[in-house]
Protein backbone atom coordinates (compact mmCIF):
# COMPACT_ATOMS: atom_id res chain seq x y z
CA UNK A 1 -16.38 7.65 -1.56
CA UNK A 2 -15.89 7.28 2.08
CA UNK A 3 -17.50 3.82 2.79
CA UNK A 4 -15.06 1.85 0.05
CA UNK A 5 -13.21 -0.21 1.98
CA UNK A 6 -11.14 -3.04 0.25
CA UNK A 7 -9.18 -6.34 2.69
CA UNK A 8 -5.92 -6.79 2.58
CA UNK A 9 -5.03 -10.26 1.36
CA UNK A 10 -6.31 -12.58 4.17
CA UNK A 11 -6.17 -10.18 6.74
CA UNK A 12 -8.49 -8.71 8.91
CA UNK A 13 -7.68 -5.12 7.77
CA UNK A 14 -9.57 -3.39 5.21
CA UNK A 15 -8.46 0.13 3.99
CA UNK A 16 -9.59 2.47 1.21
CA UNK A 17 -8.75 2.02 -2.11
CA UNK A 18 -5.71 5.01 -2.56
CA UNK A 19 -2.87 4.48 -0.02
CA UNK A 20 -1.59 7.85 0.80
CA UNK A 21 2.14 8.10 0.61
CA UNK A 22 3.93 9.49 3.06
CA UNK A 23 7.39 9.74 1.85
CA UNK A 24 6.75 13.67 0.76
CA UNK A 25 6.14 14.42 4.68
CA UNK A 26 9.47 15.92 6.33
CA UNK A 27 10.64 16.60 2.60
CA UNK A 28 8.79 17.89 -0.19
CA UNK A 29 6.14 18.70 2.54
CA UNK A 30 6.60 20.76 6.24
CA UNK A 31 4.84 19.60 8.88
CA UNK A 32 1.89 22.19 8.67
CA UNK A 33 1.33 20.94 4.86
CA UNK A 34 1.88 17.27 6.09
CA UNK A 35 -1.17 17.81 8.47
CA UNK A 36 -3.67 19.38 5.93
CA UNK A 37 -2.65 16.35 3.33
CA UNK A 38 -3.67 13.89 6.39
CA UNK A 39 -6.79 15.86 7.33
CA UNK A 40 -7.85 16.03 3.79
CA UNK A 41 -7.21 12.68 3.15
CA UNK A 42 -9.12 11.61 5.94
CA UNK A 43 -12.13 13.76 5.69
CA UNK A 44 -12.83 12.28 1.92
CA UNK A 45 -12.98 8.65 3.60
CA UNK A 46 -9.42 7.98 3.50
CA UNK A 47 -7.82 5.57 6.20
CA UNK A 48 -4.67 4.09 4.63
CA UNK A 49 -1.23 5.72 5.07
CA UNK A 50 1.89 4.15 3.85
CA UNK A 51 5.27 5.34 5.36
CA UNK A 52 8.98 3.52 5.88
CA UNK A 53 11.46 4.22 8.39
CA UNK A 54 13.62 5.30 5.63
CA UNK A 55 11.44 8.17 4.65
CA UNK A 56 13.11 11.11 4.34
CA UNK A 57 16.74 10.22 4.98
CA UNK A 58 18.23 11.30 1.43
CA UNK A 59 17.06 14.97 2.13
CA UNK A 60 19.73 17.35 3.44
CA UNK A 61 19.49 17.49 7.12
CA UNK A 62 17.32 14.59 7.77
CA UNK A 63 18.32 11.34 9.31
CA UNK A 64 15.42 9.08 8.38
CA UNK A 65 12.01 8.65 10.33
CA UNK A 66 10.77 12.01 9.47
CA UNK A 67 7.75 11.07 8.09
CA UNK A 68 6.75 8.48 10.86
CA UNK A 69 7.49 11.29 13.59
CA UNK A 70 5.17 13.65 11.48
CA UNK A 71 2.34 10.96 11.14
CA UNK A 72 2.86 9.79 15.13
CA UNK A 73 2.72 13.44 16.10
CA UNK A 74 -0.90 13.97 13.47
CA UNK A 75 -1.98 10.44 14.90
CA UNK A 76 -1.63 11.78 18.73
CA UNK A 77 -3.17 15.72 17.90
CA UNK A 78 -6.51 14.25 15.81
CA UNK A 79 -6.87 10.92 18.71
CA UNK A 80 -7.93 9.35 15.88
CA UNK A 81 -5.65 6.41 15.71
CA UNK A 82 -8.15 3.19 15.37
CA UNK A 83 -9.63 4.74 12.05
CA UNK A 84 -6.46 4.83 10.09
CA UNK A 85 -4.56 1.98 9.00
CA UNK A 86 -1.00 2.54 9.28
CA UNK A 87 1.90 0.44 7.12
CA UNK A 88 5.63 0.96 7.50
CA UNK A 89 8.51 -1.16 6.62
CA UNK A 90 12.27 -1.94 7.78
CA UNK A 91 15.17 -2.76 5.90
CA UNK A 92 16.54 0.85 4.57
CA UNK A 93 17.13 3.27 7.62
CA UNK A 94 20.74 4.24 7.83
CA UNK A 95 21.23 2.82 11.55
CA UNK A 96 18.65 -0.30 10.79
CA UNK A 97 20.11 -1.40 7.62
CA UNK A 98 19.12 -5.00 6.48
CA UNK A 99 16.92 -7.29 7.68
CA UNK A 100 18.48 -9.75 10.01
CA UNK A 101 16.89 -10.61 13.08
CA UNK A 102 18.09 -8.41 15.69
CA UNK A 103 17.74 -5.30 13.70
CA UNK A 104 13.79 -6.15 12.64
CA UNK A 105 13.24 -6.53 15.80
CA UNK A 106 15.33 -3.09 16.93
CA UNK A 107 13.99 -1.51 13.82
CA UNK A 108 10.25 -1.96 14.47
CA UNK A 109 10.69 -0.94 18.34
CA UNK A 110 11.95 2.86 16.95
CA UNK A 111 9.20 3.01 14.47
CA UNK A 112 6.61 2.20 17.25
CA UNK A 113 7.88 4.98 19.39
CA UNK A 114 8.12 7.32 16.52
CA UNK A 115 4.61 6.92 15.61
CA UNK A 116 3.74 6.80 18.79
CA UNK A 117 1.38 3.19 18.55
CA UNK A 118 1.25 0.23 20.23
CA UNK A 119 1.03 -1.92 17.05
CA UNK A 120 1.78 -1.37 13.52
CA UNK A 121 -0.99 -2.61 11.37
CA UNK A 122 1.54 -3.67 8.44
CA UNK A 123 4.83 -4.27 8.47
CA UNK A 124 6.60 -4.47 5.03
CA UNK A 125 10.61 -6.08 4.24
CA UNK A 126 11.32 -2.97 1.93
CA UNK A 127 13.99 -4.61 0.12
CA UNK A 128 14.94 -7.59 0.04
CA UNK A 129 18.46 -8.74 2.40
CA UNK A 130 20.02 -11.46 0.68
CA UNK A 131 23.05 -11.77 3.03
CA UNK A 132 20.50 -12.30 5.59
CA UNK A 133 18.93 -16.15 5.79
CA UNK A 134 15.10 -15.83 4.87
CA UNK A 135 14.68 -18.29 7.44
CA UNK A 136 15.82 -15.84 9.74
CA UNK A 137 13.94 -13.10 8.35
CA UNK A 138 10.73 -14.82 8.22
CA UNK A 139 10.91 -15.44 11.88
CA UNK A 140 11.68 -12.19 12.77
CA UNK A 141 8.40 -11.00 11.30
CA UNK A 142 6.70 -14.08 12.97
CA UNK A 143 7.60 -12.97 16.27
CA UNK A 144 6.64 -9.24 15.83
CA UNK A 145 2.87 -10.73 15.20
CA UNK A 146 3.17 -12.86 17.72
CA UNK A 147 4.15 -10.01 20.08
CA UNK A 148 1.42 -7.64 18.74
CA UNK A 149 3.86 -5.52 17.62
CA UNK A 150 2.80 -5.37 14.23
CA UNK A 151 -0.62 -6.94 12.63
CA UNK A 152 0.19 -8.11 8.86
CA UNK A 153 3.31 -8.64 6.79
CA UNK A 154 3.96 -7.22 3.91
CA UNK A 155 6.85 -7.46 1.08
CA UNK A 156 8.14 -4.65 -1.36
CA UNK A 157 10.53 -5.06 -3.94
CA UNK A 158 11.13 -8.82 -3.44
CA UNK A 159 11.52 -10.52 -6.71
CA UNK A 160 8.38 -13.65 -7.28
CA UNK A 161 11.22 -16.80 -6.36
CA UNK A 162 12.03 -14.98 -3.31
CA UNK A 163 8.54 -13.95 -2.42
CA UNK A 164 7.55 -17.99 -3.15
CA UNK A 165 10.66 -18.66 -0.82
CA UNK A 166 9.09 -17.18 1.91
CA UNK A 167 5.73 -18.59 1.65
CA UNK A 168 7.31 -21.97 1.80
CA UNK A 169 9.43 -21.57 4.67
CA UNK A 170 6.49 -19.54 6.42
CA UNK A 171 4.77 -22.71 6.47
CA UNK A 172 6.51 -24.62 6.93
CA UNK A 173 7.63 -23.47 10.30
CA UNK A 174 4.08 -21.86 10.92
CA UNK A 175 5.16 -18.33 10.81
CA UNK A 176 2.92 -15.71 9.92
CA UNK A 177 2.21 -15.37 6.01
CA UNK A 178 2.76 -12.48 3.79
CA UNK A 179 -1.03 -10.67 2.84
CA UNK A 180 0.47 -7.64 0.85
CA UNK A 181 2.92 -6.62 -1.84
CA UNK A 182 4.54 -3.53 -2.93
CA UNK A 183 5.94 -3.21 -6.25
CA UNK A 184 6.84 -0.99 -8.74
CA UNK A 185 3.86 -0.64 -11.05
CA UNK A 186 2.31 1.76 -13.61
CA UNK A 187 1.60 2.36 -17.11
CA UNK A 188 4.92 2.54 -18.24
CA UNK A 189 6.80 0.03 -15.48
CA UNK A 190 4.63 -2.71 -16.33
CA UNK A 191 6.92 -5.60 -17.46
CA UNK A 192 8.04 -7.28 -14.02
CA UNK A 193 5.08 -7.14 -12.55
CA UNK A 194 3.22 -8.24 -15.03
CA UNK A 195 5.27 -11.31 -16.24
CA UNK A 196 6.64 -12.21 -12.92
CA UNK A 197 4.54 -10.64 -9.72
CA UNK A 198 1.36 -11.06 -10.71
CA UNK A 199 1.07 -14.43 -10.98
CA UNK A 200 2.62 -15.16 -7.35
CA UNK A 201 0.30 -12.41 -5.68
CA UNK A 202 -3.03 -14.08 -7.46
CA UNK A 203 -2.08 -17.72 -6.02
CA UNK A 204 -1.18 -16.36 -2.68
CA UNK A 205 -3.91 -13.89 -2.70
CA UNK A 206 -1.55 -10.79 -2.05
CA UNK A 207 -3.31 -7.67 -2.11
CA UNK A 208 -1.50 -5.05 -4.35
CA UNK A 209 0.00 -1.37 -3.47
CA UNK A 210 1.99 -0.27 -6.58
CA UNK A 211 3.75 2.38 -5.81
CA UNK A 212 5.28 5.26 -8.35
CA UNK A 213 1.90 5.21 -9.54
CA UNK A 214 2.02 8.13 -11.26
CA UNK A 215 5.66 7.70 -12.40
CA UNK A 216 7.40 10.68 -10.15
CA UNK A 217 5.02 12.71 -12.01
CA UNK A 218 5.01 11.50 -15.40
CA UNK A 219 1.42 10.12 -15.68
CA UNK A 220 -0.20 13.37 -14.66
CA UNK A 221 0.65 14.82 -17.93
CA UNK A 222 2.52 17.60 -16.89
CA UNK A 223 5.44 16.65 -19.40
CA UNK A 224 4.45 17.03 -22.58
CA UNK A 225 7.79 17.19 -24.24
CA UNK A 226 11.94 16.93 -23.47
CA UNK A 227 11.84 20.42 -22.87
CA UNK A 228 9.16 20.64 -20.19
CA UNK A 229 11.23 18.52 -17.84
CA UNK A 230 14.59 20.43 -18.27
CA UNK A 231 15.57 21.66 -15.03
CA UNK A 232 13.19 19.74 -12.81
CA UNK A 233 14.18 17.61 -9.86
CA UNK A 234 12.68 14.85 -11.27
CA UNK A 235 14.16 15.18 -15.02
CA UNK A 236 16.26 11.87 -14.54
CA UNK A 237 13.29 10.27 -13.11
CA UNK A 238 11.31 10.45 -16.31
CA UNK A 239 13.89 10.42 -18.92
CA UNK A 240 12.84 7.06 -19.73
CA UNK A 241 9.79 8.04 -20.68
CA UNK A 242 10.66 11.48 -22.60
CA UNK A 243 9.65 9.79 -25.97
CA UNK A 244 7.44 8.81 -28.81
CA UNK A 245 5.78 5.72 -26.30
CA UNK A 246 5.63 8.18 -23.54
CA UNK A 247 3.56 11.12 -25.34
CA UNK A 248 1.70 8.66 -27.19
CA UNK A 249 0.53 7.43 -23.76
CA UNK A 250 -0.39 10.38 -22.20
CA UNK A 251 -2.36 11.30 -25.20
CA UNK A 252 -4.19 8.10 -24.89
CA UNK A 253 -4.77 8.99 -20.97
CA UNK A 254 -6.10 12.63 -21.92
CA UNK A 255 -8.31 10.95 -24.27
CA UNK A 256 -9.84 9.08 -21.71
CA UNK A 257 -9.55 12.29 -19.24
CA UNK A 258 -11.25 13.90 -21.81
CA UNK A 259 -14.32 11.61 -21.69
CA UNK A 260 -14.98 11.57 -18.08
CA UNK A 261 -14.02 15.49 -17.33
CA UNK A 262 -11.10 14.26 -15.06
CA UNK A 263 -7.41 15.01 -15.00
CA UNK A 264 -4.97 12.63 -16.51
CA UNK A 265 -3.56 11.13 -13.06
CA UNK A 266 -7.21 10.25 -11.88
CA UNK A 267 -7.14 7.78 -14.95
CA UNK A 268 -4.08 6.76 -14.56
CA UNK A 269 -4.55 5.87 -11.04
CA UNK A 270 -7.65 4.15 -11.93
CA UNK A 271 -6.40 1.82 -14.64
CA UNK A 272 -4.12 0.40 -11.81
CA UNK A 273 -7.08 -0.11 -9.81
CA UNK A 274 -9.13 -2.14 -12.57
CA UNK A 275 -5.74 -4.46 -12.44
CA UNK A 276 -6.08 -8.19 -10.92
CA UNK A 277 -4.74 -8.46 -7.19
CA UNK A 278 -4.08 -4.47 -6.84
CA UNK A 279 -5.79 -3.43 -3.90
CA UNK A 280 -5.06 0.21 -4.60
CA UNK A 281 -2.26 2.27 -5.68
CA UNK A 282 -0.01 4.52 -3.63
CA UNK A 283 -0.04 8.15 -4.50
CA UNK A 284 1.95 11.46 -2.64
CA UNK A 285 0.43 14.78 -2.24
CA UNK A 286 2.66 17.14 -1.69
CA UNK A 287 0.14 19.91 -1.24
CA UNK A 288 -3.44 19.41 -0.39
CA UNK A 289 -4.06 20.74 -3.95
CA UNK A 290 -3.03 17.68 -5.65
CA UNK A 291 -5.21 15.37 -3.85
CA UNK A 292 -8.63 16.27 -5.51
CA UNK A 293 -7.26 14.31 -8.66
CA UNK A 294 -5.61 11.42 -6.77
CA UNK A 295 -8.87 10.41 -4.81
CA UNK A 296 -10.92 10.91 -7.71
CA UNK A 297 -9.47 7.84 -9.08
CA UNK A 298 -11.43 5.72 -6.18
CA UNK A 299 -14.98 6.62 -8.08
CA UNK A 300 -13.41 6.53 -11.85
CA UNK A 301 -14.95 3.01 -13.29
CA UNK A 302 -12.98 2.62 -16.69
CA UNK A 303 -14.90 1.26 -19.55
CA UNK A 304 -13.95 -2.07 -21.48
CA UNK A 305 -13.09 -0.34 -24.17
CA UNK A 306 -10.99 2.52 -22.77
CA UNK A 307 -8.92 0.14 -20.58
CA UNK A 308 -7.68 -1.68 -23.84
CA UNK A 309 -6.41 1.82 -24.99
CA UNK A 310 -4.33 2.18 -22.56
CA UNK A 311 -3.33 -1.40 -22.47
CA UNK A 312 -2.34 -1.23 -25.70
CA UNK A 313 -1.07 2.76 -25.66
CA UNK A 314 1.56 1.32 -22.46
CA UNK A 315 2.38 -1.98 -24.53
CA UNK A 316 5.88 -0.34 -25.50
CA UNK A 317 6.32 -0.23 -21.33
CA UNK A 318 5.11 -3.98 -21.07
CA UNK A 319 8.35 -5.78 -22.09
């Protein structure tokens, strides 16, 4: 498992093929937990952590950078810093809202001191600022490269005119070009992405990070009916999914589960894996236990066969 190592677009970075999320850290997960996740993580050849500056600022208390200060704090304790691959992104923190020029480049100089690096390797737009020229924002991102303050730009959320937008104006001015994409993607968000995304990241050779991978817990199979998510944080979440389509699908993914003695996420993550242009999904631990089935995923090769079940199990979520 440890030596798979995928690139990321045209960049020089290559990471493993499971980005772990770190939007649990600082919430769902204290700091000791946070550290066994990232140790465990590590030690089964993972390298790839994906963060924002936003992360956790929606939890009571926080104030938004809690999960870069836990990973700069890990980072600094294990000295381990050019083995992992770290991506962040600007655009949502309550004091760095937006993505004009000045507060990229204020937003990017907090994150750097909160993860105590030199350089992040990428740099995502979280959302997309459309009061804010793209001209502008595409410079902004040009000159943290060219500063070596961050490696590689990345995009989340952006729809597939405004990601071509960019491309266009990055060269034309010579600015540094997009190499990865974050969307929303799974088994039953496939739609967008599919119709619209994926045809922009193939010609522009975007590498893929979907993340909600697992639906806020959906595809693991844990909700088998209405009644099991009454109650739960999550319940509005999934609601979408509490149906007919929804069980059918995760009886087609414990069919396949089934076959290969593996738990229901590890497919699921894997069928976004066998997708064109996805690098590798995203995927939160919140506990150490949960990340058995998560990097399983990285050594699950779905057959022929068993990927057009669940192509055609998800087609309800394909519209």
């Amino acid at each position: 498992m440890g030596d798979k190592r995928v690139r990321i677009g045209d960049s020089e970075l290559e990471v493993f093929p499971l980005a772990l999320g770190g939007n649990t850290f600082g919430w769902t997960s204290d700091e000791t937990t946070s550290r066994r996740v990232l140790d465990e993580y590590v030690d089964a050849g993972g390298n790839f952590i994906d963060t924002a500056d936003v992360y956790s600022a929606w939890a009571p208390g926080n104030a938004g950078g809690e999960s870069e200060i836990i990973l700069g704090r890990w980072l600094a304790v294990r000295a381990n810093r050019d083995k992992v691959v770290v991506a962040t992104k600007v655009s949502e923190h309550p004091q760095y809202k937006g993505l004009s020029h000045d507060n990229v480049i204020a937003a990017v100089d907090e994150s750097l001191l909160r993860l105590g690096v030199d350089e992040i390797d990428l740099y995502y737009a979280h959302f997309d600022d459309e009061t804010t020229p793209l001209e502008e924002t595409a410079a902004a991102f040009d000159e943290l490269v060219r500063a070596g303050k961050i490696r590689a730009v990345g995009l989340s959320n952006y729809t597939a005119d405004r990601i071509g937008e960019w491309f266009r104006i990055a060269r034309e001015h010579g600015y540094a070009l997009p190499v990865a994409l974050e969307p929303h993607y799974n088994l039953v968000a496939r739609g967008n992405y599919e119709r619209t995304l994926a045809p922009v990241a193939e010609r522009e050779n975007l590498a893929v990070f979907p993340y909600f991978s697992l639906a806020a817990g959906f595809l693991t199979g844990k909700y088998r009916s209405a009644a099991d998510a009454e109650g739960k944080a999550r319940q509005g979440m999934v609601a979408d999914y509490l149906n007919a389509d929804g069980f059918a699908l995760i009886d087609a993914l414990d069919e396949v589960a089934k076959a290969h003695g593996a738990a229901i996420a590890t497919v699921a993550l894997a069928w976004l894996r066998h997708r064109p242009q996805v690098a590798g999904p995203i995927a939160s631990a919140r506990t150490p236990e949960q990340l058995p089935a998560l990097l399983a995923s990285v050594d699950l090769d779905l057959a022929s066969d068993e990927i057009d079940a669940l192509d055609k199990a998800s087609e309800p979520f394909a519209k």
